[in-house]
ModelCIF file with pLDDT and N, C-alpha, C, O atoms, coordinates in Angstrom:
data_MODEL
#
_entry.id   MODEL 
#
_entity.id                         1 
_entity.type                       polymer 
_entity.pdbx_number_of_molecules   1 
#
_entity_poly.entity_id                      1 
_entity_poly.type                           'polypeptide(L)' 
_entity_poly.nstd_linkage                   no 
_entity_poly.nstd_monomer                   no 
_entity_poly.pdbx_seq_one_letter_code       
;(UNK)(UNK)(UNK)(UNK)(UNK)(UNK)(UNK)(UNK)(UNK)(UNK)(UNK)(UNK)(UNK)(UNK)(UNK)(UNK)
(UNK)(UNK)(UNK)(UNK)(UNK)(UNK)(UNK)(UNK)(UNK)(UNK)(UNK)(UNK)(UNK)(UNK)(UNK)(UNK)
(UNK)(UNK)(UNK)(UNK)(UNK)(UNK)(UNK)(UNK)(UNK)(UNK)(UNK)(UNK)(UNK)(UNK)(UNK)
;
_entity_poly.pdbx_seq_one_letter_code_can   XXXXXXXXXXXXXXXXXXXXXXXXXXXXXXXXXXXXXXXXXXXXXXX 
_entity_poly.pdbx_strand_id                 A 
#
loop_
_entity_poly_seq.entity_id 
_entity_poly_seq.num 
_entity_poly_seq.mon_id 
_entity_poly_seq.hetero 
1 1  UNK n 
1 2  UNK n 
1 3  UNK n 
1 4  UNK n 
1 5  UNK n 
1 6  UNK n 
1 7  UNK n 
1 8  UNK n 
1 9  UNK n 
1 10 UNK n 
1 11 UNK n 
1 12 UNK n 
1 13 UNK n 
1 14 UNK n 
1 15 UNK n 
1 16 UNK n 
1 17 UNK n 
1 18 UNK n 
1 19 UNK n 
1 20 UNK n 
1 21 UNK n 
1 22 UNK n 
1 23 UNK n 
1 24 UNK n 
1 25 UNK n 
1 26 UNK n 
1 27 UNK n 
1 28 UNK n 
1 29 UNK n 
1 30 UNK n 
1 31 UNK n 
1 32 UNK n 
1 33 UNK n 
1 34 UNK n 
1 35 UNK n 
1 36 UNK n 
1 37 UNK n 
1 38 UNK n 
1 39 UNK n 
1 40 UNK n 
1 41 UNK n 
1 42 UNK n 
1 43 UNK n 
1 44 UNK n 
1 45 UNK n 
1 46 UNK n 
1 47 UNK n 
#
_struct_asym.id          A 
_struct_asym.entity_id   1 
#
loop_
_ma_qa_metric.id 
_ma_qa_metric.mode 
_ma_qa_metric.name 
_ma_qa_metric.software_group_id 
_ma_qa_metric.type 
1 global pLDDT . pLDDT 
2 local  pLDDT . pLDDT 
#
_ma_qa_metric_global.metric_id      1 
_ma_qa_metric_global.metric_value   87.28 
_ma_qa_metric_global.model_id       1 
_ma_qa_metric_global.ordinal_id     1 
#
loop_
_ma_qa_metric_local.label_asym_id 
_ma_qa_metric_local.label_comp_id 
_ma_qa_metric_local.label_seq_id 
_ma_qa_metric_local.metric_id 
_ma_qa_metric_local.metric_value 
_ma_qa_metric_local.model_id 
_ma_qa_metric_local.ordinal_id 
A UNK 1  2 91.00 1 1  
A UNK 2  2 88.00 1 2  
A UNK 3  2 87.00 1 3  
A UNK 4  2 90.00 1 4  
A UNK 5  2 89.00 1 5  
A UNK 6  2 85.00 1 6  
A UNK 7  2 86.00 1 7  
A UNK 8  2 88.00 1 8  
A UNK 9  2 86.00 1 9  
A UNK 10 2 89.00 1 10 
A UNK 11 2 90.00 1 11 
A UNK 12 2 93.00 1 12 
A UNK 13 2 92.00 1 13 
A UNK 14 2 92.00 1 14 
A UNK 15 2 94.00 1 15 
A UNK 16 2 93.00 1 16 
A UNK 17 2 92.00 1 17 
A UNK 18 2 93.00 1 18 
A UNK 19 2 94.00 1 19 
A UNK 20 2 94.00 1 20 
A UNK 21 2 92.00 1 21 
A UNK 22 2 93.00 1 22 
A UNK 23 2 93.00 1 23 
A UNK 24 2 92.00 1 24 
A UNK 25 2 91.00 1 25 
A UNK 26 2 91.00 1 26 
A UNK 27 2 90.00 1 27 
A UNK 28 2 89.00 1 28 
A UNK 29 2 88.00 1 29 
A UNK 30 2 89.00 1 30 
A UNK 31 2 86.00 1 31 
A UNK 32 2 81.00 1 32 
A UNK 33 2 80.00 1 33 
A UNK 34 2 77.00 1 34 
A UNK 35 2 78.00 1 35 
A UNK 36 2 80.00 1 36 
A UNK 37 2 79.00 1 37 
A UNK 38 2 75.00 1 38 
A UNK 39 2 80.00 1 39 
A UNK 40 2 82.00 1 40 
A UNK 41 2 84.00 1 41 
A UNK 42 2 84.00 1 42 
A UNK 43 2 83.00 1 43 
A UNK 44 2 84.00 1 44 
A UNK 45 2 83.00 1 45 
A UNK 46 2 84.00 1 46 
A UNK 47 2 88.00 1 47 
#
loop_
_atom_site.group_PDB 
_atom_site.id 
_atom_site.type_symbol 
_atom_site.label_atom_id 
_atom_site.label_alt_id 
_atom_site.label_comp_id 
_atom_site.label_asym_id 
_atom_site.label_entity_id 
_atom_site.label_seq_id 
_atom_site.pdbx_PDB_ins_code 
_atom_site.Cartn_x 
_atom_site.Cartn_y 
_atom_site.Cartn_z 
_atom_site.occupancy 
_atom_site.B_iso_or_equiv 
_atom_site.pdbx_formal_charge 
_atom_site.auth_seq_id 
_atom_site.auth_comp_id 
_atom_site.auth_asym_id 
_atom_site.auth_atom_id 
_atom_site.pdbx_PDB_model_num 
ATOM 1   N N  . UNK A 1 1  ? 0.829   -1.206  0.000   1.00 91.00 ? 1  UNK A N  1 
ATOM 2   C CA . UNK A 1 1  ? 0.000   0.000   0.000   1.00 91.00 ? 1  UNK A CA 1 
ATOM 3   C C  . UNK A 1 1  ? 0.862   1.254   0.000   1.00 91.00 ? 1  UNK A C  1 
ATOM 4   O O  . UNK A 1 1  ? 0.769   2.307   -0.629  1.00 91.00 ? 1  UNK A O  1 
ATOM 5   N N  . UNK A 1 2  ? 1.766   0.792   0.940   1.00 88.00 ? 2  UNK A N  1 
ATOM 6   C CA . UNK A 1 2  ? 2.915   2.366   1.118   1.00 88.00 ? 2  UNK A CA 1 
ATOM 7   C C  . UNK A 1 2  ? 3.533   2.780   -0.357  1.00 88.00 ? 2  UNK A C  1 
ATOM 8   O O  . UNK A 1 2  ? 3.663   3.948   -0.723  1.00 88.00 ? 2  UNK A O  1 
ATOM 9   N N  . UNK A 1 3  ? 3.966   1.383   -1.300  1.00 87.00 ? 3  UNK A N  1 
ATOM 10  C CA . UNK A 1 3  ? 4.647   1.686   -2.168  1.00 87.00 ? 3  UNK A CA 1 
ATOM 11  C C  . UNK A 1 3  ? 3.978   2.164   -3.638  1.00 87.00 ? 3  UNK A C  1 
ATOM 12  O O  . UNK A 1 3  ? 4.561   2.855   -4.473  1.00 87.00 ? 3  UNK A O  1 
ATOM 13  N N  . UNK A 1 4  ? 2.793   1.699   -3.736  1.00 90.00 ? 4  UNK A N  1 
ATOM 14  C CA . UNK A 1 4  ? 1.346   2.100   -4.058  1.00 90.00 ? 4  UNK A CA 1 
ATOM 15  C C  . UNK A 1 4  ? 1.748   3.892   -4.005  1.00 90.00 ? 4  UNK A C  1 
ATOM 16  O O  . UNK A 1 4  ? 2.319   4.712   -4.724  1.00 90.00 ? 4  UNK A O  1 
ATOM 17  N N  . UNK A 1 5  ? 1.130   3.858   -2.832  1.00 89.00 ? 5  UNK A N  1 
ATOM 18  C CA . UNK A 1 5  ? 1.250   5.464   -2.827  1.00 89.00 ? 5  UNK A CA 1 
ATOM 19  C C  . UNK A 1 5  ? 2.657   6.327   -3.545  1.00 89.00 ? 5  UNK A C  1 
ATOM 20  O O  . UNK A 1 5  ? 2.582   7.278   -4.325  1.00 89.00 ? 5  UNK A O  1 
ATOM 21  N N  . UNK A 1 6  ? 3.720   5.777   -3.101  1.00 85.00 ? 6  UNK A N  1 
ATOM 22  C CA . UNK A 1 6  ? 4.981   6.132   -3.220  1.00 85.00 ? 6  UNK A CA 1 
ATOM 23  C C  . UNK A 1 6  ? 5.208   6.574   -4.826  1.00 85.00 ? 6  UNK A C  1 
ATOM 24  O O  . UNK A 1 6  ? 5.346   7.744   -5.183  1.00 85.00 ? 6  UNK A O  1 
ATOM 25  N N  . UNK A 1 7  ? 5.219   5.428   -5.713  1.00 86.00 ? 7  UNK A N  1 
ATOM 26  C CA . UNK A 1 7  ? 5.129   5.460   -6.947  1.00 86.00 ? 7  UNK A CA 1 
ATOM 27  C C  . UNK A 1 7  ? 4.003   5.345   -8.122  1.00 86.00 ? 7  UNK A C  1 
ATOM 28  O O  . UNK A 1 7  ? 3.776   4.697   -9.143  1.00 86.00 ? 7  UNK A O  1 
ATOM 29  N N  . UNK A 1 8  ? 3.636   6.029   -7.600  1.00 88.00 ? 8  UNK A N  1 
ATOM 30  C CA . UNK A 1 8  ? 2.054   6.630   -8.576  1.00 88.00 ? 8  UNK A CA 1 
ATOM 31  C C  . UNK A 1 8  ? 1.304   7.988   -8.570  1.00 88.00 ? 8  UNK A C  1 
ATOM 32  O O  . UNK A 1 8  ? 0.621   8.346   -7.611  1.00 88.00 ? 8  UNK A O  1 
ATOM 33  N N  . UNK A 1 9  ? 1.457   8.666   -9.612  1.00 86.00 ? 9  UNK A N  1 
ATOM 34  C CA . UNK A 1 9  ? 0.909   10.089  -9.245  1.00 86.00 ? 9  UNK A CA 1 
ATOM 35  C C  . UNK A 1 9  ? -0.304  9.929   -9.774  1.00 86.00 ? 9  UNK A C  1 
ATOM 36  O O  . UNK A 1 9  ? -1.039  10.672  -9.125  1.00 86.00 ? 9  UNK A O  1 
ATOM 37  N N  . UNK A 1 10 ? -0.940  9.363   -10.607 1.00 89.00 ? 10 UNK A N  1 
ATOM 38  C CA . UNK A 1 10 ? -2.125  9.218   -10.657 1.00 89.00 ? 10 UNK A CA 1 
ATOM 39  C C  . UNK A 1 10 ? -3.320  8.441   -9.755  1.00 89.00 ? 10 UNK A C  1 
ATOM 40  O O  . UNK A 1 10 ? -3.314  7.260   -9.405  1.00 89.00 ? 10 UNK A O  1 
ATOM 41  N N  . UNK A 1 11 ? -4.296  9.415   -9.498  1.00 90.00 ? 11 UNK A N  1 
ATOM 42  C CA . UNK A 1 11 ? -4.727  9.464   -8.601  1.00 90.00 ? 11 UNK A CA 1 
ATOM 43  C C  . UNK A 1 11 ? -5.946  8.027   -8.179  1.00 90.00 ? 11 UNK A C  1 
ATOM 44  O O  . UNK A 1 11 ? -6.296  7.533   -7.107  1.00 90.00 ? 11 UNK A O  1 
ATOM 45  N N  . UNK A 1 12 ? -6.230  7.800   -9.331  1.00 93.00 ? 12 UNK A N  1 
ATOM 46  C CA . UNK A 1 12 ? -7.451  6.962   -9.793  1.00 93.00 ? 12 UNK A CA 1 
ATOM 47  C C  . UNK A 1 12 ? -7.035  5.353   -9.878  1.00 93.00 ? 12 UNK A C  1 
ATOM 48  O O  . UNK A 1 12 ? -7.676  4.311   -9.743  1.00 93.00 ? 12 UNK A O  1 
ATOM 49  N N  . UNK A 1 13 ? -5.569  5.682   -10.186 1.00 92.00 ? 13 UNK A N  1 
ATOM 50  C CA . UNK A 1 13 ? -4.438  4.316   -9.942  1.00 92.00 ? 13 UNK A CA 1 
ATOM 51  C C  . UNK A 1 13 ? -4.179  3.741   -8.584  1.00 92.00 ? 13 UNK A C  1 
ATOM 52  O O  . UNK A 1 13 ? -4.023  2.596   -8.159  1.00 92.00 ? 13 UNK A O  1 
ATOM 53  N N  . UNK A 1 14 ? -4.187  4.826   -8.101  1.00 92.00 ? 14 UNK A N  1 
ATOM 54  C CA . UNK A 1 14 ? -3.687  5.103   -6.545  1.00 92.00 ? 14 UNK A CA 1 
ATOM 55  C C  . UNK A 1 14 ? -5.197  4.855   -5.523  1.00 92.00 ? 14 UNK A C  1 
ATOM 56  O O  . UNK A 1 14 ? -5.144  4.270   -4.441  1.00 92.00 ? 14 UNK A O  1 
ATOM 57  N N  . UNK A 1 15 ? -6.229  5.306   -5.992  1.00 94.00 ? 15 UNK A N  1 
ATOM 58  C CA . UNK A 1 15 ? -7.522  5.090   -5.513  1.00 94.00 ? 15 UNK A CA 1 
ATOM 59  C C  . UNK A 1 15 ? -7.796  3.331   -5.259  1.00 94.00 ? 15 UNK A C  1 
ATOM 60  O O  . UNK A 1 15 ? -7.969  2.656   -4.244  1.00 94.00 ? 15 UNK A O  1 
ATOM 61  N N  . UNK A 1 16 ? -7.728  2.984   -6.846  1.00 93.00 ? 16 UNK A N  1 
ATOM 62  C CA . UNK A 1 16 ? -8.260  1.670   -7.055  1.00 93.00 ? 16 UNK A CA 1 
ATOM 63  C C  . UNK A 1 16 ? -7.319  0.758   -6.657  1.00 93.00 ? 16 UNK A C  1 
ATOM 64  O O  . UNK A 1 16 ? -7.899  -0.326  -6.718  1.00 93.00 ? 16 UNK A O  1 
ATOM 65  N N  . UNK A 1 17 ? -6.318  0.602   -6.324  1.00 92.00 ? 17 UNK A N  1 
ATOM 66  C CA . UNK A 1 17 ? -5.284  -0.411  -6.262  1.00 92.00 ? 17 UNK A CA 1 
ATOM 67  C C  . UNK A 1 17 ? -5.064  -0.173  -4.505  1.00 92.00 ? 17 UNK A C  1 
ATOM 68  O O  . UNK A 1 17 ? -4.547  -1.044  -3.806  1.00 92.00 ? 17 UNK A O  1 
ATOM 69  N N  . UNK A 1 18 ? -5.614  1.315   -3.891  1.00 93.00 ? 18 UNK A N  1 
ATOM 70  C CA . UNK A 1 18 ? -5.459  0.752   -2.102  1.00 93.00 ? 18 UNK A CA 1 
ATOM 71  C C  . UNK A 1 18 ? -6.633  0.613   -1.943  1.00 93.00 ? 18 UNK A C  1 
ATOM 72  O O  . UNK A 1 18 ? -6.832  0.610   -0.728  1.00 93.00 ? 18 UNK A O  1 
ATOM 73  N N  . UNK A 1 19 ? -7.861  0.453   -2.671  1.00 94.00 ? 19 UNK A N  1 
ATOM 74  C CA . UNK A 1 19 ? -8.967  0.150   -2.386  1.00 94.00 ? 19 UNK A CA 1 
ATOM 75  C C  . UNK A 1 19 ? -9.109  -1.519  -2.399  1.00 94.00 ? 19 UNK A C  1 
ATOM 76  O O  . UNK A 1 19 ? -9.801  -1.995  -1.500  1.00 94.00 ? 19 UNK A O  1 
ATOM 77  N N  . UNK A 1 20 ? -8.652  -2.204  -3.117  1.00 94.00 ? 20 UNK A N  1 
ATOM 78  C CA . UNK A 1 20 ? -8.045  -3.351  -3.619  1.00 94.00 ? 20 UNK A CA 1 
ATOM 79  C C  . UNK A 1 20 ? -7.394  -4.091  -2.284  1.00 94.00 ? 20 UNK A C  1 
ATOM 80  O O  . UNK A 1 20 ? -7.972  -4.940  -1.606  1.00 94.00 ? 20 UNK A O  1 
ATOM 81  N N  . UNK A 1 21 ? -5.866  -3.500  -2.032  1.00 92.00 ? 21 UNK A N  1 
ATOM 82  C CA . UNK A 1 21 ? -5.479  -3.703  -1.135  1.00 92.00 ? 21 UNK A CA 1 
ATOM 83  C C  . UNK A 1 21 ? -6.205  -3.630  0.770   1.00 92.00 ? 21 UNK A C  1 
ATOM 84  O O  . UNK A 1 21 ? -5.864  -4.230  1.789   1.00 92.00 ? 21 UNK A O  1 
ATOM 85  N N  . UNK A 1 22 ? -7.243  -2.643  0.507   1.00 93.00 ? 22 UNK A N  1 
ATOM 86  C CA . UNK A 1 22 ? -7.308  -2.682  1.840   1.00 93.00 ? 22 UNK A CA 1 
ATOM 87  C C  . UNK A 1 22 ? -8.438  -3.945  2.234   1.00 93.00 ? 22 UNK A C  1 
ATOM 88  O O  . UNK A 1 22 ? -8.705  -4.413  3.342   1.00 93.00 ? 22 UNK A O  1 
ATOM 89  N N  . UNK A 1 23 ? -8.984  -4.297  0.875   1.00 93.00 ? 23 UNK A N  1 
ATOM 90  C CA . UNK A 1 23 ? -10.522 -5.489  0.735   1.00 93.00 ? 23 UNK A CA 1 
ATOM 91  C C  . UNK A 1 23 ? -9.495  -6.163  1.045   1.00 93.00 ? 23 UNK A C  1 
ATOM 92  O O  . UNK A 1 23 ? -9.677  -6.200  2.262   1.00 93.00 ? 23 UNK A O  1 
ATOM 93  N N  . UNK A 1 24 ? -8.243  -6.911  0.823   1.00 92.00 ? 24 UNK A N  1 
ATOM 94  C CA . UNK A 1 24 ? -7.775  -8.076  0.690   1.00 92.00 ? 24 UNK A CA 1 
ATOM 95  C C  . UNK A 1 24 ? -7.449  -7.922  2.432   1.00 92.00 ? 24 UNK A C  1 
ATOM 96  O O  . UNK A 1 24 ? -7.807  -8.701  3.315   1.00 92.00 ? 24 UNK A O  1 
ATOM 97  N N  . UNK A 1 25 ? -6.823  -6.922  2.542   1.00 91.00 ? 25 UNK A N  1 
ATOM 98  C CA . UNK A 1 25 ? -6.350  -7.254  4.491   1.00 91.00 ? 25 UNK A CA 1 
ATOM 99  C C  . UNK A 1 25 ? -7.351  -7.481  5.205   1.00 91.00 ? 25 UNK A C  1 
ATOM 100 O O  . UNK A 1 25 ? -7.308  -8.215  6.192   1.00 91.00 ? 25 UNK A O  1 
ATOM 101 N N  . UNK A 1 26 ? -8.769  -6.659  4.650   1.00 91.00 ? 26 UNK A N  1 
ATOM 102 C CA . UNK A 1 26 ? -9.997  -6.935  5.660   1.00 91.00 ? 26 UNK A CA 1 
ATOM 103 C C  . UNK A 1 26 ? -10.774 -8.909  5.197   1.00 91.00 ? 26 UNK A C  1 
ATOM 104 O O  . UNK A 1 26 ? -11.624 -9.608  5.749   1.00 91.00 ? 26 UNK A O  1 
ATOM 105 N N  . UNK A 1 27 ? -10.146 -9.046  4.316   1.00 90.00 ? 27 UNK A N  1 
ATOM 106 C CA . UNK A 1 27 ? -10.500 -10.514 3.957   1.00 90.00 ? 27 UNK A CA 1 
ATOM 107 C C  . UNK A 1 27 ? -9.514  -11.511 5.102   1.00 90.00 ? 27 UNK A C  1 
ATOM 108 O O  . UNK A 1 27 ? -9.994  -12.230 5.978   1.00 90.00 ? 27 UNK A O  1 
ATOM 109 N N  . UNK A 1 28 ? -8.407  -11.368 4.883   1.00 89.00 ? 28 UNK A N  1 
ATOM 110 C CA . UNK A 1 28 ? -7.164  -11.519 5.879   1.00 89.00 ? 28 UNK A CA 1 
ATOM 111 C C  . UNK A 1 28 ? -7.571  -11.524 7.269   1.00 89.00 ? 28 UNK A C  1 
ATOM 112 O O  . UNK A 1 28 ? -7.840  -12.610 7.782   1.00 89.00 ? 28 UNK A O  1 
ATOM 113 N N  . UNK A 1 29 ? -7.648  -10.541 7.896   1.00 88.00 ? 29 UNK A N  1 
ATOM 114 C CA . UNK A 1 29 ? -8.120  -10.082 8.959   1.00 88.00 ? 29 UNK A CA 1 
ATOM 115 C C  . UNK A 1 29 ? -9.548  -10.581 9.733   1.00 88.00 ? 29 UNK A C  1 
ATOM 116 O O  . UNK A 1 29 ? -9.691  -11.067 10.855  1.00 88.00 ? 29 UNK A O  1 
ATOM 117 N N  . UNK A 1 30 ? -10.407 -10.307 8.826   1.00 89.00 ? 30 UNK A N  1 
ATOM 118 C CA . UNK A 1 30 ? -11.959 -11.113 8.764   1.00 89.00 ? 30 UNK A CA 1 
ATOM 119 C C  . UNK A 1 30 ? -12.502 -11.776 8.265   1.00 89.00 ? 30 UNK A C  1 
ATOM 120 O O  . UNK A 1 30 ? -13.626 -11.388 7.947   1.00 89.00 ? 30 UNK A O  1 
ATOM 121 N N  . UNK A 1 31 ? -12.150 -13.005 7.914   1.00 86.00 ? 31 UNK A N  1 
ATOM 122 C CA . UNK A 1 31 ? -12.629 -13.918 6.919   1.00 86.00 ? 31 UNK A CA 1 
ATOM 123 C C  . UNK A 1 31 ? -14.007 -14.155 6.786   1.00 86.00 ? 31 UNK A C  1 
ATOM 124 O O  . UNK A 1 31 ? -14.723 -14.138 7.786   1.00 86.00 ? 31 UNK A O  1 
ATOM 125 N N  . UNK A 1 32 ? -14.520 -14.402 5.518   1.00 81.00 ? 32 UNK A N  1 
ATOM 126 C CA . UNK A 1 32 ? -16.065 -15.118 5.951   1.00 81.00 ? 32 UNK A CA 1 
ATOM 127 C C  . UNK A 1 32 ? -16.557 -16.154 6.665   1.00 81.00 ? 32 UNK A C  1 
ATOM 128 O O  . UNK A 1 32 ? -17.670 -16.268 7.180   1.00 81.00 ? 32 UNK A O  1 
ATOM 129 N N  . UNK A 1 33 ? -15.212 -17.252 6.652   1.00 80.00 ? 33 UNK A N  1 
ATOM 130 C CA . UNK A 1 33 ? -14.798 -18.104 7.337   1.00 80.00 ? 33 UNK A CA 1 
ATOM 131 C C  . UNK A 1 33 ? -13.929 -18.368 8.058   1.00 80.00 ? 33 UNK A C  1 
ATOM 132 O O  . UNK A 1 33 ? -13.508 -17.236 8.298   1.00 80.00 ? 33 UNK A O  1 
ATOM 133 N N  . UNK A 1 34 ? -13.085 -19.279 8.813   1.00 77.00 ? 34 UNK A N  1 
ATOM 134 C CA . UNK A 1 34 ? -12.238 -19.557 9.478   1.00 77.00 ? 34 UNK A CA 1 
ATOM 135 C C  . UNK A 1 34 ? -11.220 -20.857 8.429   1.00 77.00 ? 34 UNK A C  1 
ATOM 136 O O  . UNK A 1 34 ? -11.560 -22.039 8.456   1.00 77.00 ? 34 UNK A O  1 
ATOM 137 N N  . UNK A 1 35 ? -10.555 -20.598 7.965   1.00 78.00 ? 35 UNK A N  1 
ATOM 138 C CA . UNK A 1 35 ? -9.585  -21.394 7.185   1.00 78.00 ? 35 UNK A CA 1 
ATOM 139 C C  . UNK A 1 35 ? -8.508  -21.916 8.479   1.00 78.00 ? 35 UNK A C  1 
ATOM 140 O O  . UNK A 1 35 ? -8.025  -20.992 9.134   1.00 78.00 ? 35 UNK A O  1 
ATOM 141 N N  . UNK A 1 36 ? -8.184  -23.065 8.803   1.00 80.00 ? 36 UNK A N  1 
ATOM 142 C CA . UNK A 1 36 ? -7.010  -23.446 9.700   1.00 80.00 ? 36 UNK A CA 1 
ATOM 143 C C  . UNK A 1 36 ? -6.378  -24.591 9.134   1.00 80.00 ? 36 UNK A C  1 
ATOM 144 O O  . UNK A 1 36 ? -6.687  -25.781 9.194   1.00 80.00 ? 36 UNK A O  1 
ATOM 145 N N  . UNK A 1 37 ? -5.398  -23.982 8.550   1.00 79.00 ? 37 UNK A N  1 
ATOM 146 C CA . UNK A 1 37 ? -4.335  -24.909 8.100   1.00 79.00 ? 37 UNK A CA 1 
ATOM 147 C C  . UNK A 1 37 ? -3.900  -26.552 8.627   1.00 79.00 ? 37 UNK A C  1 
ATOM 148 O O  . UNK A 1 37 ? -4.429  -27.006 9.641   1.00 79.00 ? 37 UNK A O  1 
ATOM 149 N N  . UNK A 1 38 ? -3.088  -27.208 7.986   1.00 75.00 ? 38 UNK A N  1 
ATOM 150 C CA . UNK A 1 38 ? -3.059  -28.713 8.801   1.00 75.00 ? 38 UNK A CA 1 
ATOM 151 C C  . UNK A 1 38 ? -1.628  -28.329 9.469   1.00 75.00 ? 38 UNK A C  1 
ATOM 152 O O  . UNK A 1 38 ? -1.133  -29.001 10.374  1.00 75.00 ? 38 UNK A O  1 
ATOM 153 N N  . UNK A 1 39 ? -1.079  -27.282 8.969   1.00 80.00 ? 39 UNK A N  1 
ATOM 154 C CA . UNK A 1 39 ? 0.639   -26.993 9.550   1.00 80.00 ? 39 UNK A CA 1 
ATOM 155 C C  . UNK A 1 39 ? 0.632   -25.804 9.470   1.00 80.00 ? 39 UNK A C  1 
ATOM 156 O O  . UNK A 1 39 ? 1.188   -25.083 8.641   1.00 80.00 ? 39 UNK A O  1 
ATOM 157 N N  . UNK A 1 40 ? -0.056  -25.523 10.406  1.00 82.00 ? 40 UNK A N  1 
ATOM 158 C CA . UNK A 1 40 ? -0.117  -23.772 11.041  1.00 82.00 ? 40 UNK A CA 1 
ATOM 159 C C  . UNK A 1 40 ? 1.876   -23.775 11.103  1.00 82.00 ? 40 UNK A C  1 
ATOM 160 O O  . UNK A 1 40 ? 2.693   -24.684 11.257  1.00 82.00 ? 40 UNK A O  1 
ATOM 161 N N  . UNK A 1 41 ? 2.028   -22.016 10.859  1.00 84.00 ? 41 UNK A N  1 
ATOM 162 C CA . UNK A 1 41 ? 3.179   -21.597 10.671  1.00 84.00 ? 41 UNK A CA 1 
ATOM 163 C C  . UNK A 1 41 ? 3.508   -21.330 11.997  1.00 84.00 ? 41 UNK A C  1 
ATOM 164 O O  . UNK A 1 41 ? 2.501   -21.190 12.691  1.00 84.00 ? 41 UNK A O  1 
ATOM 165 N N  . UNK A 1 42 ? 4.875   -21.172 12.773  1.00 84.00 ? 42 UNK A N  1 
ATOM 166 C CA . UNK A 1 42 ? 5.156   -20.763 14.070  1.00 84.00 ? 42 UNK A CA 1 
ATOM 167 C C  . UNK A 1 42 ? 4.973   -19.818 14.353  1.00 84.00 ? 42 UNK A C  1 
ATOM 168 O O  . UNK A 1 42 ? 5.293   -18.860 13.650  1.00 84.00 ? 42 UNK A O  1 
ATOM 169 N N  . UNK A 1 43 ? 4.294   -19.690 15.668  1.00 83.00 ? 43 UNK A N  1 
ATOM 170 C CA . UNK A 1 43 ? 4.033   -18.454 16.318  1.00 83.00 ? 43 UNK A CA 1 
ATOM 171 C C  . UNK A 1 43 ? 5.786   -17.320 15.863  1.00 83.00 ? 43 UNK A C  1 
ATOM 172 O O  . UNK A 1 43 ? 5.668   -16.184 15.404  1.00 83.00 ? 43 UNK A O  1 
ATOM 173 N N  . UNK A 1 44 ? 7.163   -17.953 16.120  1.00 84.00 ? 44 UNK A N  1 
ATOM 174 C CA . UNK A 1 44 ? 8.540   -16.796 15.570  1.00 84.00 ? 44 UNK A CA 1 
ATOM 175 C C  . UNK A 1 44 ? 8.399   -16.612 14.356  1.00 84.00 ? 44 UNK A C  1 
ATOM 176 O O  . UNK A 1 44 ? 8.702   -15.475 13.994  1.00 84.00 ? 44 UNK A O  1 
ATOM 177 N N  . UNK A 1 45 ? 8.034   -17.335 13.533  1.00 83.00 ? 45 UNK A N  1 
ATOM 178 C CA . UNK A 1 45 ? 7.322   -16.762 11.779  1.00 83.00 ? 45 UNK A CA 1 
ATOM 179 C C  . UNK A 1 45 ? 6.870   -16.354 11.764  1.00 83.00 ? 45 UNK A C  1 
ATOM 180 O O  . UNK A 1 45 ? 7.035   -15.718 10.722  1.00 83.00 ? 45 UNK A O  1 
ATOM 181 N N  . UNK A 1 46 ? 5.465   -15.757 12.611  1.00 84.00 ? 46 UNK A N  1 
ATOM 182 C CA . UNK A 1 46 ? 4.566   -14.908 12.551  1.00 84.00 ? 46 UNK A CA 1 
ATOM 183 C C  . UNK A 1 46 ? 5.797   -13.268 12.793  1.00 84.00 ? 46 UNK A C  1 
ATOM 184 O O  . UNK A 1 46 ? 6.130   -12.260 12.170  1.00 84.00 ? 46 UNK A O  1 
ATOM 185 N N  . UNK A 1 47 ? 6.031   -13.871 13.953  1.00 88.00 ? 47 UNK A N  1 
ATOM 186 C CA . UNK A 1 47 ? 6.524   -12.785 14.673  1.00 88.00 ? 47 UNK A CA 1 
ATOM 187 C C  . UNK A 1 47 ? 7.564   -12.008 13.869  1.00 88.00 ? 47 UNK A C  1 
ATOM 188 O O  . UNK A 1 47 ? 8.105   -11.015 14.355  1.00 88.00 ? 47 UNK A O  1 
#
């Protein structure tokens, strides 16, 4: 998103692509569901 902003002066580019980005973190973040892996990653990978 940062780099989004960084390198793009057009505005409508810049609109649609963190609009984009921010659906995907709130998908991430809030799923419709609960997806749980069979080999969850380590809590120090997360970290």
């Amino acid at each position: 998103l940062i780099i989004t902003i960084l390198v793009y002066d057009n505005k409508w580019i810049v609109i649609s692509l963190s609009a984009l980005i921010i659906a995907c973190m709130i998908i991430i973040l809030f799923p419709p569901y609960k997806w749980e892996p069979e080999l969850p990653v380590p809590d120090r990978r997360l970290w």
